[in-house]
N, C-alpha and C. Protein backbone atom coordinates (compact mmCIF):
# COMPACT_ATOMS: atom_id res chain seq x y z
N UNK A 1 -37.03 -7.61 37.40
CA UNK A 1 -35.58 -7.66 37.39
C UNK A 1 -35.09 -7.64 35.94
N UNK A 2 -33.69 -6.95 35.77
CA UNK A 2 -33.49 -7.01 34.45
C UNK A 2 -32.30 -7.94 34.35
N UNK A 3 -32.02 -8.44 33.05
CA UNK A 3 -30.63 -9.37 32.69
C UNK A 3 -29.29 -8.84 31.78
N UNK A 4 -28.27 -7.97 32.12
CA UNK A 4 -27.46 -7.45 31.11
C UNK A 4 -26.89 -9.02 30.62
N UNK A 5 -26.73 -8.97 30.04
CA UNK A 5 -25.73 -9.97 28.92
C UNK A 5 -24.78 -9.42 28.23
N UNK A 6 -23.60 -9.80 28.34
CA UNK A 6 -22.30 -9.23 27.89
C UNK A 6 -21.52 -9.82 26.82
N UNK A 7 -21.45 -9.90 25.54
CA UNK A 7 -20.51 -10.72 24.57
C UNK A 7 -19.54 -11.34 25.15
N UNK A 8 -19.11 -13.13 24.67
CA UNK A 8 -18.25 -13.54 24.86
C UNK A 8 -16.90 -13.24 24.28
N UNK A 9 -15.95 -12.96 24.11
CA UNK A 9 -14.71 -12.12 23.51
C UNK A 9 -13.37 -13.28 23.62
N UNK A 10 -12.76 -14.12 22.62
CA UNK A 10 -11.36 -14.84 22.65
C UNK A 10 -10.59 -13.75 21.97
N UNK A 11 -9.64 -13.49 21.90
CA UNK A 11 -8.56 -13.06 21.66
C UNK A 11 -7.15 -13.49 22.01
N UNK A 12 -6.25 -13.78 20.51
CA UNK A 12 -5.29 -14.18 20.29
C UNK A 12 -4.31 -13.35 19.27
N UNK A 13 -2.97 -13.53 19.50
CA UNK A 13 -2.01 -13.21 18.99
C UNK A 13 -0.44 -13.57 18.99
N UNK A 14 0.25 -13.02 17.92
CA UNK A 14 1.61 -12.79 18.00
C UNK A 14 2.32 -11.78 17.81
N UNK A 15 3.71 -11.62 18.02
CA UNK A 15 4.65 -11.03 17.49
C UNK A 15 5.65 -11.29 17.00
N UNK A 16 6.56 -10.19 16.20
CA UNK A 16 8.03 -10.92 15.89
C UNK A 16 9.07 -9.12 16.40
N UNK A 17 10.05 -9.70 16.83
CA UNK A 17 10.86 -8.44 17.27
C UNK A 17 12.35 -8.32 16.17
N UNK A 18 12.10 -7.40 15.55
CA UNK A 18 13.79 -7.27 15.39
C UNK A 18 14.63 -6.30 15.80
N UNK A 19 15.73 -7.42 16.90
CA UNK A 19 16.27 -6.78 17.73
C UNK A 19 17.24 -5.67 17.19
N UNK A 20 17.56 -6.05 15.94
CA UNK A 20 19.05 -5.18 15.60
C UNK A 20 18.07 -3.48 15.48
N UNK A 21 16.76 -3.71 15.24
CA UNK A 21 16.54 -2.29 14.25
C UNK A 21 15.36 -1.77 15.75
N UNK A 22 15.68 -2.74 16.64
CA UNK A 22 14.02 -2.12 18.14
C UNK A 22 13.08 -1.75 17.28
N UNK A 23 12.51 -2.97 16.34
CA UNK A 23 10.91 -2.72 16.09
C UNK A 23 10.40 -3.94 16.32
N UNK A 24 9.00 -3.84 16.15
CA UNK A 24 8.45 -4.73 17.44
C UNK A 24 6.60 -5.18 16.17
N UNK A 25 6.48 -5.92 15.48
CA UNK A 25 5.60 -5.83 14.94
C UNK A 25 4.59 -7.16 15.31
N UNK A 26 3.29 -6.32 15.47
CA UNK A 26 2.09 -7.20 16.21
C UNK A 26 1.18 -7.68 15.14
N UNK A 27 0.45 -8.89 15.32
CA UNK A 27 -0.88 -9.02 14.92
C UNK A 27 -2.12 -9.90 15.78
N UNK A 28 -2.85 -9.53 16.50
CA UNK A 28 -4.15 -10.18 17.01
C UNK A 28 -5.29 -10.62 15.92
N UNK A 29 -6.36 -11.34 16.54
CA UNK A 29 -7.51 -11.62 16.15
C UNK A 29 -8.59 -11.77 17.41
N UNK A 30 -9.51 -10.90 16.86
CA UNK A 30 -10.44 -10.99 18.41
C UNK A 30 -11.64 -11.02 17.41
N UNK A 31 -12.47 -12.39 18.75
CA UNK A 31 -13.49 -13.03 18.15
C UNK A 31 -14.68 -12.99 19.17
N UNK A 32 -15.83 -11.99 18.39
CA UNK A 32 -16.62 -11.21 19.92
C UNK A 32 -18.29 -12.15 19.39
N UNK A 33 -18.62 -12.73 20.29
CA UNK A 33 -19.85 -13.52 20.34
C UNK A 33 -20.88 -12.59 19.40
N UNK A 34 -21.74 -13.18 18.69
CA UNK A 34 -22.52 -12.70 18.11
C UNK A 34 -22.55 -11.44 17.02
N UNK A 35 -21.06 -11.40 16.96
CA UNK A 35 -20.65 -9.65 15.80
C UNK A 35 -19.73 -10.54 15.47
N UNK A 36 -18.93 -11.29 15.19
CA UNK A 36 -17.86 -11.64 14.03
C UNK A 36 -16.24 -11.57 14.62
N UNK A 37 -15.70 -11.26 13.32
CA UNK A 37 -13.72 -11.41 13.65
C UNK A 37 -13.67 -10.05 13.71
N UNK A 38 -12.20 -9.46 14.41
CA UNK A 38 -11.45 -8.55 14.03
C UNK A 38 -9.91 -8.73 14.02
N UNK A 39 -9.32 -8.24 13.02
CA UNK A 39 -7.95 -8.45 13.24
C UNK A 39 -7.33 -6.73 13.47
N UNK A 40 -6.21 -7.22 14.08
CA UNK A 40 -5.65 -5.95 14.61
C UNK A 40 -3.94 -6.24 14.45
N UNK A 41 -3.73 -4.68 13.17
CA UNK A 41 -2.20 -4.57 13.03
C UNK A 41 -1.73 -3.73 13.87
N UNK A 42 -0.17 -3.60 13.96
CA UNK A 42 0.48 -2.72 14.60
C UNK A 42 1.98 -2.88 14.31
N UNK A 43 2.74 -2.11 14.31
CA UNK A 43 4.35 -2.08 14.44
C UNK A 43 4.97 -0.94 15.28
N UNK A 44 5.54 -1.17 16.22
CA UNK A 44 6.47 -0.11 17.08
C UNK A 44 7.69 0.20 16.69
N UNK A 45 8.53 1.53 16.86
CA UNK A 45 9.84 1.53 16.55
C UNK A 45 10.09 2.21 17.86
N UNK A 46 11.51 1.74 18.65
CA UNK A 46 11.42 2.14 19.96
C UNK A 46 12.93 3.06 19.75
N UNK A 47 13.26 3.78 20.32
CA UNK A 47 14.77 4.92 20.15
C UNK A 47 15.23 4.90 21.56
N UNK A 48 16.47 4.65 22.10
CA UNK A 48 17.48 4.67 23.04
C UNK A 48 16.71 3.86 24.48
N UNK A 49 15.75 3.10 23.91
CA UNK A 49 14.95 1.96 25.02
C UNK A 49 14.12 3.15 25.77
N UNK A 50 14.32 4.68 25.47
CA UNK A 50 13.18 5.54 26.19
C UNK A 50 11.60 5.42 25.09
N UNK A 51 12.23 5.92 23.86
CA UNK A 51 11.14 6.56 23.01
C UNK A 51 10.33 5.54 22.16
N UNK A 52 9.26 5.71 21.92
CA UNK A 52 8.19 4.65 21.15
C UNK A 52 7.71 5.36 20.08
N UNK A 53 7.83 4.78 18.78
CA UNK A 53 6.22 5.57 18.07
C UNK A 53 5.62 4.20 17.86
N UNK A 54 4.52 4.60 17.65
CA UNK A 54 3.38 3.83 17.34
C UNK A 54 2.72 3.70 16.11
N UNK A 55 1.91 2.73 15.56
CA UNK A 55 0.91 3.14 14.27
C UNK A 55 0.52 1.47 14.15
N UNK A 56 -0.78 1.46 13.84
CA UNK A 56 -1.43 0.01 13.53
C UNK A 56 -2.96 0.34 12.80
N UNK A 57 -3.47 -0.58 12.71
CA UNK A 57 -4.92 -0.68 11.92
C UNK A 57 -5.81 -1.24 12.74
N UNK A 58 -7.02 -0.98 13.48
CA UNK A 58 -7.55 -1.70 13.77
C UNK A 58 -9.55 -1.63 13.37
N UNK A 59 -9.83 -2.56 12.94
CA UNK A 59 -10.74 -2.81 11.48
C UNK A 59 -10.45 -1.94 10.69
N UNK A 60 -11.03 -1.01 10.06
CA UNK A 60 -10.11 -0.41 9.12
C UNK A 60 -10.19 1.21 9.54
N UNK A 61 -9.71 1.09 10.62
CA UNK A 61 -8.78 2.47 11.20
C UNK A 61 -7.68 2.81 11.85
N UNK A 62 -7.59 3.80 10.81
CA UNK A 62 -5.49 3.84 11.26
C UNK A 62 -5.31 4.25 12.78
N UNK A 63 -4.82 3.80 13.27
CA UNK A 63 -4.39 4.52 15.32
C UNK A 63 -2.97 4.62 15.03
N UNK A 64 -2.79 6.04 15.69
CA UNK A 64 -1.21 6.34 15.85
C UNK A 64 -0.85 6.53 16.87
N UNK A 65 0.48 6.74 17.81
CA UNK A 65 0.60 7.24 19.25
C UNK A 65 2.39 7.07 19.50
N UNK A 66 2.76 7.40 20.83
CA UNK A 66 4.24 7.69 21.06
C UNK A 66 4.31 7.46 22.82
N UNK A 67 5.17 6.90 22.95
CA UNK A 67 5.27 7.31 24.67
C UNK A 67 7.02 6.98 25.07
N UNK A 68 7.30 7.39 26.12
CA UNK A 68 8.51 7.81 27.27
C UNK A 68 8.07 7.15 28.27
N UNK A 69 9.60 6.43 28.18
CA UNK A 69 10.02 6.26 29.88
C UNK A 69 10.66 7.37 30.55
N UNK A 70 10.74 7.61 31.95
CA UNK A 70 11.44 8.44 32.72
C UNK A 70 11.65 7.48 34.05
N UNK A 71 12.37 8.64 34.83
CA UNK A 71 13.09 7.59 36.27
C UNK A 71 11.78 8.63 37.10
N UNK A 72 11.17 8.24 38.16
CA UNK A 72 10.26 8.60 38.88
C UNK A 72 10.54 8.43 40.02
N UNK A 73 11.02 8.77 41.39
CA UNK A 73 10.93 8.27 42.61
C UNK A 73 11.90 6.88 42.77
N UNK A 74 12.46 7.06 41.82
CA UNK A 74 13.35 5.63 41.75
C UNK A 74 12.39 4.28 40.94
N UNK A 75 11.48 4.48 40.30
CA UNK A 75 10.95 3.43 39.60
C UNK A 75 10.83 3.89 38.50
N UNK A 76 10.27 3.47 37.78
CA UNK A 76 10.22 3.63 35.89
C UNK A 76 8.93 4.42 35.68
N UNK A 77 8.47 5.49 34.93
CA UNK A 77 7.24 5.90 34.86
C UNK A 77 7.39 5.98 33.41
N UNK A 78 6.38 5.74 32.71
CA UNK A 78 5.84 5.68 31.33
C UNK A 78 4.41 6.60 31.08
N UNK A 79 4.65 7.48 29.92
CA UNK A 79 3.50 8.50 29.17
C UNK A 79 3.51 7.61 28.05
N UNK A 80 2.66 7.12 27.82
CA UNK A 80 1.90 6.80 26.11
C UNK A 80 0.47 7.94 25.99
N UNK A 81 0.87 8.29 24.35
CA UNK A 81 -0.12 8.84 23.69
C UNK A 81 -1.11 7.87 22.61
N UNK A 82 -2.02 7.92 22.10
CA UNK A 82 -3.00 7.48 21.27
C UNK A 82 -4.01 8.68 20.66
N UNK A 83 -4.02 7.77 19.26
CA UNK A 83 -5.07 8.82 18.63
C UNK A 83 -5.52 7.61 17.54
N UNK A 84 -7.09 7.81 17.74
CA UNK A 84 -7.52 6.45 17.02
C UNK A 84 -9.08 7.41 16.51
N UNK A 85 -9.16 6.49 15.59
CA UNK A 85 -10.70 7.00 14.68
C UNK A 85 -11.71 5.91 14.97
N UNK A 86 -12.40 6.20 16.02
CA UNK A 86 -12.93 4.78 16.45
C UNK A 86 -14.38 4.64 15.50
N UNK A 87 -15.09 3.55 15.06
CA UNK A 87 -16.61 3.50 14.39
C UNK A 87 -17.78 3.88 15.29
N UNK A 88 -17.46 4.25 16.39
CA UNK A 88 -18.98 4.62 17.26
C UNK A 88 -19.08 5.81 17.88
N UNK A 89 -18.21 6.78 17.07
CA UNK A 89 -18.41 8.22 17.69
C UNK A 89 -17.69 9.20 16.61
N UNK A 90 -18.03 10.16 16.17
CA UNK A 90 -17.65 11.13 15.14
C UNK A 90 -16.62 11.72 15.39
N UNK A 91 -16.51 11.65 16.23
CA UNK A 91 -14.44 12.43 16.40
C UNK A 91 -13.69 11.53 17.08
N UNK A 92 -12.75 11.81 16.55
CA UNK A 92 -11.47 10.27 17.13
C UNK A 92 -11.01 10.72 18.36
N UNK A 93 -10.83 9.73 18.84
CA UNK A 93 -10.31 9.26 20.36
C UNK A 93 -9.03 9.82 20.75
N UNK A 94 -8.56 10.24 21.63
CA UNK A 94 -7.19 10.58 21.82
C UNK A 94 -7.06 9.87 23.73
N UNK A 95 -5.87 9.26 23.46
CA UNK A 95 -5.59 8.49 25.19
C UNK A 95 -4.86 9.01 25.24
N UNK A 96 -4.38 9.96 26.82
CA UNK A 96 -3.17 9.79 27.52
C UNK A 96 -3.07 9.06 28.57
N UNK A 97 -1.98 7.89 28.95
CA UNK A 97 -1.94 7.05 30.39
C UNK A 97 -0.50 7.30 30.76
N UNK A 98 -0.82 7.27 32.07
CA UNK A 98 0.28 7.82 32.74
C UNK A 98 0.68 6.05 33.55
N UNK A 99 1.76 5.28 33.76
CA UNK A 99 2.58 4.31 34.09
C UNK A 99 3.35 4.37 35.05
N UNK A 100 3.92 3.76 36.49
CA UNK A 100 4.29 3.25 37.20
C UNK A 100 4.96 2.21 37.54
N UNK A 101 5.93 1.70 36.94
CA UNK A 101 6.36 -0.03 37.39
C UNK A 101 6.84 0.08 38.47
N UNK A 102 6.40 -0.75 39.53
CA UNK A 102 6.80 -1.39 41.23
C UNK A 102 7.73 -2.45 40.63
């Protein structure tokens, strides 16, 4: 029989919002069993409560991205983009997720 073992992982954070200008700036710290700290930046600027851009640091790679709300079926649907340079693969990452709020 074999035994996977999985790192233990805490993660914590804050934010601060300023409302007059809809930006939205983050910082975490995630603390993964047996590999060390990471901290993780970010700041959002959001336009007419639809539009987002994105951009943060996380260890020391820049991630950028953007997403939309729309009206869907009568509920809210959200597109976010991502594009990140991750350390464990030679070409950077790109996310699209597609959103639903019930």
């Amino acid at each position: 029989s074999t035994k996977d073992e999985f790192p233990g992982v805490m993660r914590g954070g804050a934010s601060y919002t300023l409302d007059k200008y809809d930006v939205v700036f983050a910082c975490d710290i995630e603390k993964i069993q047996h590999i060390g700290s990471r901290i993780h930046i970010g700041v959002e600027k959001k336009w007419q409560k639809k539009y987002a851009v994105r951009a943060g640091i996380n260890k020391k790679n820049l991630s950028f991205g953007g997403g939309a709300s729309f009206p869907v079926f009568g509920k809210t649907g959200i597109i976010d983009y991502s594009f990140e340079n991750v350390e464990f693969d030679e070409s950077p990452s790109q996310i699209i997720t597609l959103n639903i709020l019930f």
